[in-house]
Protein backbone atom coordinates (compact mmCIF):
# COMPACT_ATOMS: atom_id res chain seq x y z
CA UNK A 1 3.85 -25.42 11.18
CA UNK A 2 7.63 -24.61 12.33
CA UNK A 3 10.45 -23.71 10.62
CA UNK A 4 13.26 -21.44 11.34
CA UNK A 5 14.91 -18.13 9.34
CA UNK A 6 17.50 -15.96 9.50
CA UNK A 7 15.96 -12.51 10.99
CA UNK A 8 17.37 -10.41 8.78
CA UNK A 9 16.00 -12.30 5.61
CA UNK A 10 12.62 -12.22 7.31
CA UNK A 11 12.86 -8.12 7.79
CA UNK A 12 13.30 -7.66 4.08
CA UNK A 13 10.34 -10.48 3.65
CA UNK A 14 8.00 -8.84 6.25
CA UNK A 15 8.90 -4.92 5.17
CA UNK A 16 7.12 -5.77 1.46
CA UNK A 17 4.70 -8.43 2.50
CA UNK A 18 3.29 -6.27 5.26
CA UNK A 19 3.43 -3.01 3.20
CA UNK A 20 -0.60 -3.71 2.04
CA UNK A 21 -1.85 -4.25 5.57
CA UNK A 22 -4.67 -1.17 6.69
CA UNK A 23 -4.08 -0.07 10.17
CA UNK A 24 -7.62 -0.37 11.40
CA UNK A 25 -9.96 -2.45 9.31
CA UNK A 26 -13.48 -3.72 10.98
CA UNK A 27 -12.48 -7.03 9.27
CA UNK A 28 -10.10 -8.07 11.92
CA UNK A 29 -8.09 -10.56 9.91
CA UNK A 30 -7.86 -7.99 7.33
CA UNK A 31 -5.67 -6.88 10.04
CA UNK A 32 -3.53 -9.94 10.40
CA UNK A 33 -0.64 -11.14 7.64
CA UNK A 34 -0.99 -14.41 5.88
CA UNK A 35 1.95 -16.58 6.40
CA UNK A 36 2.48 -19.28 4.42
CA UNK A 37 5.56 -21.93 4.61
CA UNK A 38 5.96 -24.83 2.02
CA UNK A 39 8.90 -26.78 0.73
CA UNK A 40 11.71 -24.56 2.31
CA UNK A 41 9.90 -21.08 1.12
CA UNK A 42 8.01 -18.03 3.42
CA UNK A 43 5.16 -15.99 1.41
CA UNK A 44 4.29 -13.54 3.57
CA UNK A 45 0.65 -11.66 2.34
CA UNK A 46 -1.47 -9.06 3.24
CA UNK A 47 -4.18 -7.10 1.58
CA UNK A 48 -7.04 -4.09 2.08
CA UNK A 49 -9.18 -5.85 0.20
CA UNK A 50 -8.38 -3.41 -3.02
CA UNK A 51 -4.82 -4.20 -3.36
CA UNK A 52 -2.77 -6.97 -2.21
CA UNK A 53 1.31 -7.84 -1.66
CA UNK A 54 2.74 -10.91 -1.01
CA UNK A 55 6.43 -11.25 -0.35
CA UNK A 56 8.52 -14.72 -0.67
CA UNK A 57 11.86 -16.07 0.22
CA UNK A 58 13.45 -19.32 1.54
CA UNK A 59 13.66 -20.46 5.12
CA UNK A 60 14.26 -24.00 6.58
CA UNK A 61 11.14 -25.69 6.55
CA UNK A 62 10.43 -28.34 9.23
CA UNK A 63 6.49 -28.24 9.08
CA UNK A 64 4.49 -27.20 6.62
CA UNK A 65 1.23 -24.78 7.65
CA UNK A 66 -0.19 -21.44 6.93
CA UNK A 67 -1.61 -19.08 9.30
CA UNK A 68 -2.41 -15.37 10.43
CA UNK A 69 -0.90 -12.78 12.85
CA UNK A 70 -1.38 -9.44 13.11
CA UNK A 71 0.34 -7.65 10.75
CA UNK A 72 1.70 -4.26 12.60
CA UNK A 73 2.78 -6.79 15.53
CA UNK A 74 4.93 -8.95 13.64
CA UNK A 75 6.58 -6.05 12.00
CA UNK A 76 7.36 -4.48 15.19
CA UNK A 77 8.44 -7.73 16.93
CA UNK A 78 10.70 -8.48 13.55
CA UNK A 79 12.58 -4.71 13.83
CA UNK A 80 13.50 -4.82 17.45
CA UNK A 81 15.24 -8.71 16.98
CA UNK A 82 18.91 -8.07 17.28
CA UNK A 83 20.56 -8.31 13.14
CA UNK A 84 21.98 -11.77 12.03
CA UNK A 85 20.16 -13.76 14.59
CA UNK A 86 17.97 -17.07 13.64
CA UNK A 87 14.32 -17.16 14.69
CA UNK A 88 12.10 -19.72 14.53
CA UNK A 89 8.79 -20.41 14.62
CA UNK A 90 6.19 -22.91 15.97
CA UNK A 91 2.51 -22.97 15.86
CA UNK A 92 1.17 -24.46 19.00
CA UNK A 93 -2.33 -25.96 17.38
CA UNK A 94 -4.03 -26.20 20.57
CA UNK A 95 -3.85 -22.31 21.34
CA UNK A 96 -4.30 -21.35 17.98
CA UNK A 97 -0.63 -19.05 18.77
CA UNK A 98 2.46 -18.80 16.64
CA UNK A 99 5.57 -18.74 18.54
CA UNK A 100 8.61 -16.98 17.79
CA UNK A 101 12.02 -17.40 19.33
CA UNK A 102 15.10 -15.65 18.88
CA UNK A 103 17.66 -16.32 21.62
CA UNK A 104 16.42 -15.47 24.85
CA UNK A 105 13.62 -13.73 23.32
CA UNK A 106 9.73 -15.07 22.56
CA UNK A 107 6.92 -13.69 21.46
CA UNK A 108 3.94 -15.19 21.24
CA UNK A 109 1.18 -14.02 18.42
CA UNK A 110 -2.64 -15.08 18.42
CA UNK A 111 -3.48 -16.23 15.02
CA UNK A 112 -6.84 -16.85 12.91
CA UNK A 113 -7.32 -19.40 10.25
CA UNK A 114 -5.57 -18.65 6.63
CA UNK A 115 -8.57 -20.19 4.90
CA UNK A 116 -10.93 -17.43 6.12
CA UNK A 117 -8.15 -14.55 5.29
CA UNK A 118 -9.56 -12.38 2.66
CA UNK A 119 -7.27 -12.87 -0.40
CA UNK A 120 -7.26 -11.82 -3.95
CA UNK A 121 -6.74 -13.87 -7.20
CA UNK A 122 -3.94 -13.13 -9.31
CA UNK A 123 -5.67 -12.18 -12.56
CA UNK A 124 -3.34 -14.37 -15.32
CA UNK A 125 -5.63 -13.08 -18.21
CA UNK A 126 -4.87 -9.77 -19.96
CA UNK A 127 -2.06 -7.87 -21.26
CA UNK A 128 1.13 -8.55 -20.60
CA UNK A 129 4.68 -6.62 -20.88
CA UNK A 130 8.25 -6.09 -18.62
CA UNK A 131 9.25 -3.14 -17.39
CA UNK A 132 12.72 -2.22 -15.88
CA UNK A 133 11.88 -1.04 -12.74
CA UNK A 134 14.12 2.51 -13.31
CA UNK A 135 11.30 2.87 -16.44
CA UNK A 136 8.44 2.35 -13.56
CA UNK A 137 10.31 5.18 -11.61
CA UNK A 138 10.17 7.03 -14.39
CA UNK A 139 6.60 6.72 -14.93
CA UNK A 140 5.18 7.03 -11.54
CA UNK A 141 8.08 9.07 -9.66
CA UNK A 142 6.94 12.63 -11.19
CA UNK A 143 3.32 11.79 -11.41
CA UNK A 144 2.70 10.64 -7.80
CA UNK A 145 4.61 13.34 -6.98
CA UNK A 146 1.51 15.86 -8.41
CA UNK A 147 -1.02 13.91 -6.63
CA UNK A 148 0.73 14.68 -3.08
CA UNK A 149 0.63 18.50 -3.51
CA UNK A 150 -3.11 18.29 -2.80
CA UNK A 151 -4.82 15.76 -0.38
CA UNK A 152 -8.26 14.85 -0.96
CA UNK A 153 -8.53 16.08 -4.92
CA UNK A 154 -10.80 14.94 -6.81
CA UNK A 155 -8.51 13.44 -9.64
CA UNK A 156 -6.02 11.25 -7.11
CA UNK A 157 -5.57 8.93 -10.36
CA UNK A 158 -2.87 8.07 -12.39
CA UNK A 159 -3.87 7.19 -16.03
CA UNK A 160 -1.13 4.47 -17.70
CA UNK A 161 -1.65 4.26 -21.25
CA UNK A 162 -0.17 3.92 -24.84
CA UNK A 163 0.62 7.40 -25.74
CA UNK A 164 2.37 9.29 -29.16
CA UNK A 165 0.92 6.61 -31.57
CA UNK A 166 2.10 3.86 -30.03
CA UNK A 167 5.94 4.79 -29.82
CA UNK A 168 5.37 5.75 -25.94
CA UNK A 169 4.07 3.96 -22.29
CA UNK A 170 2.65 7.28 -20.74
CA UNK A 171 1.90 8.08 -17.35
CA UNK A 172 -0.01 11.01 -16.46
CA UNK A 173 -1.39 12.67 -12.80
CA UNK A 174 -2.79 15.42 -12.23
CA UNK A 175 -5.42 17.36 -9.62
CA UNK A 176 -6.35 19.90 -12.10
CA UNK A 177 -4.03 22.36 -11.61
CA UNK A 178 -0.89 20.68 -11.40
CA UNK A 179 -0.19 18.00 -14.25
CA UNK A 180 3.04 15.66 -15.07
CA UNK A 181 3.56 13.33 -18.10
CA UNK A 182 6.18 11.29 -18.00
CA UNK A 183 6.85 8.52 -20.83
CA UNK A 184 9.58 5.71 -21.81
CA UNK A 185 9.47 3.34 -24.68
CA UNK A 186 6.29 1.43 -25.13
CA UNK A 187 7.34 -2.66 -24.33
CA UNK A 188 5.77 -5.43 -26.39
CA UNK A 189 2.07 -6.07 -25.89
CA UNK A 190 1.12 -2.74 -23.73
CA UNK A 191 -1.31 -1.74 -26.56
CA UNK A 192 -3.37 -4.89 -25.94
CA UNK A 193 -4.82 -2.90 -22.50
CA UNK A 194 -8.33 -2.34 -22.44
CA UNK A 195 -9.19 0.67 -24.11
CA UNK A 196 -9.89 3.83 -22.21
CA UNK A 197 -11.50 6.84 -24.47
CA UNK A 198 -10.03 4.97 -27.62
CA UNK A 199 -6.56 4.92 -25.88
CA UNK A 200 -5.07 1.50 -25.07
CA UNK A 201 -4.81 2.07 -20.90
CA UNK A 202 -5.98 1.96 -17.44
CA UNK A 203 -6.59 4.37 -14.46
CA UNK A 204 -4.77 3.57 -11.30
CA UNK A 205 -5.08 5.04 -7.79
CA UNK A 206 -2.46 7.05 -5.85
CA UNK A 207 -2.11 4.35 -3.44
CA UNK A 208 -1.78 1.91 -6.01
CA UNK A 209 1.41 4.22 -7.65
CA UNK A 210 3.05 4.52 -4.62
CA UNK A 211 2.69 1.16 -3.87
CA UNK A 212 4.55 0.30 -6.85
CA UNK A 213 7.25 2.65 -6.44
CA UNK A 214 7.91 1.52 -3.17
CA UNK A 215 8.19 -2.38 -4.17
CA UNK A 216 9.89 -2.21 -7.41
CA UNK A 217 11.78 0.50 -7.46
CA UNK A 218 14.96 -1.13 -7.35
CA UNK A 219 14.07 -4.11 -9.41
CA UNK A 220 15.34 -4.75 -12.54
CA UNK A 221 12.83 -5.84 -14.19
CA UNK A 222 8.70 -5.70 -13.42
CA UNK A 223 6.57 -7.98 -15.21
CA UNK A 224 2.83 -6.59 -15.40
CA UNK A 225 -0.41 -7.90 -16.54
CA UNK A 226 -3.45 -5.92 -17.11
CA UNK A 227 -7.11 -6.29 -17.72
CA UNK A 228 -10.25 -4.62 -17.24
CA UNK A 229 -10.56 -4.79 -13.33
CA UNK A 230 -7.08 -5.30 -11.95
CA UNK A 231 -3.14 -4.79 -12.44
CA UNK A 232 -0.68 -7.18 -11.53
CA UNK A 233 3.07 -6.89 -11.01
CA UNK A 234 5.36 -9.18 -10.19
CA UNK A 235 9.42 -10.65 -9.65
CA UNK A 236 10.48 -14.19 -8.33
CA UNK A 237 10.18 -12.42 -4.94
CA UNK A 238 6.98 -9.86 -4.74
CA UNK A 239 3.65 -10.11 -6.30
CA UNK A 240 1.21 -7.12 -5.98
CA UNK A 241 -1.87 -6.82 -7.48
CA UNK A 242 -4.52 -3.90 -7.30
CA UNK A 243 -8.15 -2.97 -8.67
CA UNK A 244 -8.13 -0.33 -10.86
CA UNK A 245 -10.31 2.73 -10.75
CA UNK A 246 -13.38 2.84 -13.15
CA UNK A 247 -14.16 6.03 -15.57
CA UNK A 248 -12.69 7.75 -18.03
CA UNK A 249 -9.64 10.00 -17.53
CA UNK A 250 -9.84 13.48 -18.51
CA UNK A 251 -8.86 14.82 -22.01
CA UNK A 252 -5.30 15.98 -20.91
CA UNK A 253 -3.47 16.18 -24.34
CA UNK A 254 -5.03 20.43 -24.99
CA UNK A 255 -2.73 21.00 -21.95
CA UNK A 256 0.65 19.09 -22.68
CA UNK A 257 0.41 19.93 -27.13
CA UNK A 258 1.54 23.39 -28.67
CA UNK A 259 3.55 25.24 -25.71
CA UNK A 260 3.68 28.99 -26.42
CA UNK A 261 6.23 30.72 -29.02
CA UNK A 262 6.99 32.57 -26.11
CA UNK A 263 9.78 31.29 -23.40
CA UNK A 264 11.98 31.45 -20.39
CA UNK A 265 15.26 29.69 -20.38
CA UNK A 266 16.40 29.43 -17.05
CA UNK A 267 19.38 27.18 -14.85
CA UNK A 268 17.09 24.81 -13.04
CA UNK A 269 19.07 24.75 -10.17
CA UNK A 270 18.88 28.65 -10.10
CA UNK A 271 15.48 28.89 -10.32
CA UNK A 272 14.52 26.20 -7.89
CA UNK A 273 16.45 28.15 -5.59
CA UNK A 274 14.82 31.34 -6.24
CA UNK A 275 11.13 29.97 -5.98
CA UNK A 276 12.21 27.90 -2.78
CA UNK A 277 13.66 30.96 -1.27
CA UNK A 278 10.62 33.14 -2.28
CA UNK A 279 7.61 31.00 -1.72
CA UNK A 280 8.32 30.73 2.50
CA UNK A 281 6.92 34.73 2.23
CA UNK A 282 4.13 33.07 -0.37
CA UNK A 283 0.42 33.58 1.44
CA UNK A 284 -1.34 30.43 1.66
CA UNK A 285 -5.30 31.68 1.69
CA UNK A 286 -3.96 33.12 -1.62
CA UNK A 287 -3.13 30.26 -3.21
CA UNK A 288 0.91 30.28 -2.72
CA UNK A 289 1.32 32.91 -5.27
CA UNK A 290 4.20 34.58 -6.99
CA UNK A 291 4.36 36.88 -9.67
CA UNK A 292 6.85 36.61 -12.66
CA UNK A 293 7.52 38.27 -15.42
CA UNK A 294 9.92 38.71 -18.47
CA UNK A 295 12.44 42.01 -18.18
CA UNK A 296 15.98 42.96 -19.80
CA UNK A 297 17.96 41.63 -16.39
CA UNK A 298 16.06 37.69 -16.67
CA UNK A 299 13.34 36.48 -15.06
CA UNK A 300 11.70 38.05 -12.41
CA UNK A 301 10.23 36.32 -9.39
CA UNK A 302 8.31 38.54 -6.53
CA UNK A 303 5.85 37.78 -3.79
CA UNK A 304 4.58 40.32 -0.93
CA UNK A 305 2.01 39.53 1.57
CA UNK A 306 1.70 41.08 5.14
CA UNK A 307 4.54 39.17 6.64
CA UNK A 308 7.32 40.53 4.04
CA UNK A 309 8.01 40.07 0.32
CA UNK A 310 10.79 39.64 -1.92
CA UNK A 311 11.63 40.27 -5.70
CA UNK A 312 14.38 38.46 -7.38
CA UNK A 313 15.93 37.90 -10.75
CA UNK A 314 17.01 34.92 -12.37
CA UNK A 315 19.40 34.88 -15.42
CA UNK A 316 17.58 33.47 -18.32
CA UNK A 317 17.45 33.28 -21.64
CA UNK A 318 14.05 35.32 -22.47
CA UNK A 319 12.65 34.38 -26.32
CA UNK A 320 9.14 36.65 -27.11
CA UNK A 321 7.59 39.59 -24.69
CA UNK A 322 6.91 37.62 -21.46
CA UNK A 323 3.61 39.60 -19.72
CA UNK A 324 3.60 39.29 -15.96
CA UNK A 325 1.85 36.40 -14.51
CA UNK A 326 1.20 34.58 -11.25
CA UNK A 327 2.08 30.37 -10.18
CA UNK A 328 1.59 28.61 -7.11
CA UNK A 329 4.92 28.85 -5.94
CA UNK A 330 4.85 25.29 -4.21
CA UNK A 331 3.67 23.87 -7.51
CA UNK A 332 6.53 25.72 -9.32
CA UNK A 333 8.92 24.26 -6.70
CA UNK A 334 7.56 20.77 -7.37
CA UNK A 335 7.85 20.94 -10.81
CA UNK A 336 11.42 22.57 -10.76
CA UNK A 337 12.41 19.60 -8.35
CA UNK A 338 11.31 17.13 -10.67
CA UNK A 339 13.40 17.77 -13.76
CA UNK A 340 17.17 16.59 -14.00
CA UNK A 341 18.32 18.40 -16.67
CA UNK A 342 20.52 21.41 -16.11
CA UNK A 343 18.14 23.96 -18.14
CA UNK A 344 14.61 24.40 -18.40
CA UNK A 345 12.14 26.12 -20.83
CA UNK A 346 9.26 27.77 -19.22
CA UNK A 347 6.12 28.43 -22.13
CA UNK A 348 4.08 31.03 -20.31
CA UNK A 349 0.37 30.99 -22.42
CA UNK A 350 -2.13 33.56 -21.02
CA UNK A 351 -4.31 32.52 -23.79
CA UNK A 352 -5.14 29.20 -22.40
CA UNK A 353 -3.76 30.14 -18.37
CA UNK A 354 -1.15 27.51 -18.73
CA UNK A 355 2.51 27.26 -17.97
CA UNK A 356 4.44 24.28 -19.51
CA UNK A 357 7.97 23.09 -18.44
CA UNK A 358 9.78 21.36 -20.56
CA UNK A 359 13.33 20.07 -20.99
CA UNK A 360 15.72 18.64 -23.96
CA UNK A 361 16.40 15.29 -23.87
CA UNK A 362 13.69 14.52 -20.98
CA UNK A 363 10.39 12.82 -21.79
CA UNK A 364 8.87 14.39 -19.12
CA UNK A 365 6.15 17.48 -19.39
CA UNK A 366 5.00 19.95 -16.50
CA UNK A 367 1.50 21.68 -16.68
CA UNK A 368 0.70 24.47 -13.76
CA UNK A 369 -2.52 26.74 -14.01
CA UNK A 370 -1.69 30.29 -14.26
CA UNK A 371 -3.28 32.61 -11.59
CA UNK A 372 -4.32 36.19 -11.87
CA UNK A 373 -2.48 39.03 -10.33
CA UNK A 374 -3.67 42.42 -8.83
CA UNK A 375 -0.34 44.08 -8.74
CA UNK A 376 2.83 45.63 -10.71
CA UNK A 377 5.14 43.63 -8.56
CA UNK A 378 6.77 41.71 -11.02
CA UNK A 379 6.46 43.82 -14.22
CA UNK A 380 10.10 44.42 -13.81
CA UNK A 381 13.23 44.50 -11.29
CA UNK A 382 12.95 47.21 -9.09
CA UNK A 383 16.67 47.25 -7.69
CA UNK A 384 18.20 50.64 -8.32
């Protein structure tokens, strides 16, 4: 195997091929890229056994071969090489080593056998749709997003499916008291996923989300295939493919249908101010708390705790009697960051302990969990 590439052609290649690779698997060559050159193109390839990326692009091929290095290492080696230079590479058969040179640099990698590398197969079989990848940011952006607030919960899934009879592609995550739906226009042939609780869709994993977002964000357009075990997306240049998780995702449409009569109108921008402001005094063993409430002046935001407190008011729009109630304040700032739109409707429901966010125009719906409150803090502004 030899050919020879311009470095930075081969960052871009490595950065996406690599971005698969676990850090310290007992399988060692689970631990090594596959690298692959035919007919004056580099796929570059690694996997954790549950998902796996491969990367292409073109190089001048003088040999063809495939091989394995160690993933991290060839990323690191790749970064440092000085931008524009040409590298090339030569596999010296007799010490099983890839060599790389780059001016007066070499590096020299030890490499196992491609054959015994631990690859998936791209599942061809399914359903099949495109996707413009600003639509996939769309769908995963806000929804990854609610899986992050808490590590380790129990729910770190992200159910894709056909939503709104049809009409929608839906994407919702949530750890049970944080949710996000986002939707965009459902393309041609999603409803032929495998059902999931009589809902055309699958469950995928946070890792599996973010992986996507971080591939295909900027593409412009995704084309995905789906079938009972595994997802597959792919361009002319990237091809990643994960398992998906098995069970049925919880009954989330109680939480995101009928939002209370009742409603605050407030300036996002405002408010996300406010709450960002307010929740740095927020105690953590109780849950990040804040109090609001409805009053003649706008919506009230307070916190207290033993290392100071604060009470606020935000102009709003108030619609219904608005009883005081308590949010996880770095919930509330999540959700407040994810919305674009210049106003937002808050739909406080103490009959179900819910508060939805919504916005005009923006397929996108919050859910927090309200929390109980002990206090009179925010039944009202207190400045005299």
């Amino acid at each position: 195997m030899k050919f020879k590439i311009n470095r930075d052609t081969l960052a871009d290649i490595v950065t996406r091929g690599v971005s698969s690779a676990p850090k310290n698997s007992p399988a060692v060559i689970a631990n090594n890229a596959r690298i692959i050159v035919q007919d004056g193109t580099i796929s570059i390839a690694t996997t954790d056994f549950e998902m796996m990326v491969e990367a292409t692009g073109a190089c001048e091929v003088e040999a063809n071969g495939a091989t394995t290095v160690d993933a991290t290492k060839l990323k690191a080696v790749v970064d440092r090489l000085p931008k524009g230079v040409d590298v090339t590479f030569t596999m010296d058969t007799a010490k099983y080593e890839l060599i790389a040179k780059a001016g007066r640099s070499r590096t020299t990698f030890p490499t196992l056998a491609a054959e015994d590398w631990p690859a998936r197969d791209y599942a061809m079989d399914g359903a099949q749709f495109a996707l413009e990848g600003s639509d996939l940011v769309r769908l995963f952006g806000h929804t990854a997003q609610a899986l992050s607030t808490v590590l380790n919960s129990p729910m770190q899934g992200v159910f894709l499916h056909v939503a709104d009879d049809g009409k929608r592609l839906a994407a919702v995550g949530t750890t049970g008291t944080i949710l996000f739906k986002a939707t965009v226009p459902a393309p041609d042939g999603a409803d032929d996923m495998p059902m999931n609780d009589n809902r055309p869709g699958v469950i995928l994993s946070a890792e599996t989300v973010n992986a996507v977002l971080r591939l295909y964000r900027s593409a412009d357009v995704v084309n995905v295939i789906v079938n009972a075990n595994s997802i597959f997306f792919y361009t002319d240049t990237t091809r990643f493919c994960s398992s998906l998780l098995v069970g049925t995702y919880p009954n989330y449409l109680p939480l995101v249908s009928n939002p209370a009569a009742e409603s605050v109108v407030v300036s996002r921008a405002s408010c996300a101010s406010t709450v960002a402001l307010l929740e740095t005094f927020a105690s953590k063993e109780l849950g990040h708390r804040l109090q609001c409430a409805g009053s003649e002046d706008g919506f009230v935001i307070a916190v207290g705790s033993q290392t100071g407190g604060s009470v606020d008011v935000v102009e709003a729009t108030i619609n219904g009697d608005i009883a005081a109630f308590g949010i996880n304040g770095m919930f509330m700032k999540t959700m407040l960051n994810s919305f674009r739109a210049s106003s937002i409707a808050l739909h406080p429901d103490h009959r179900n302990r819910r508060i939805m966010f919504q916005a005009d125009d923006e397929h996108l719906t919050g859910v927090i969990a309200m929390m109980n409150i002990a206090t009179d803090l925010a039944s009202g502004p207190k400045h005299e």
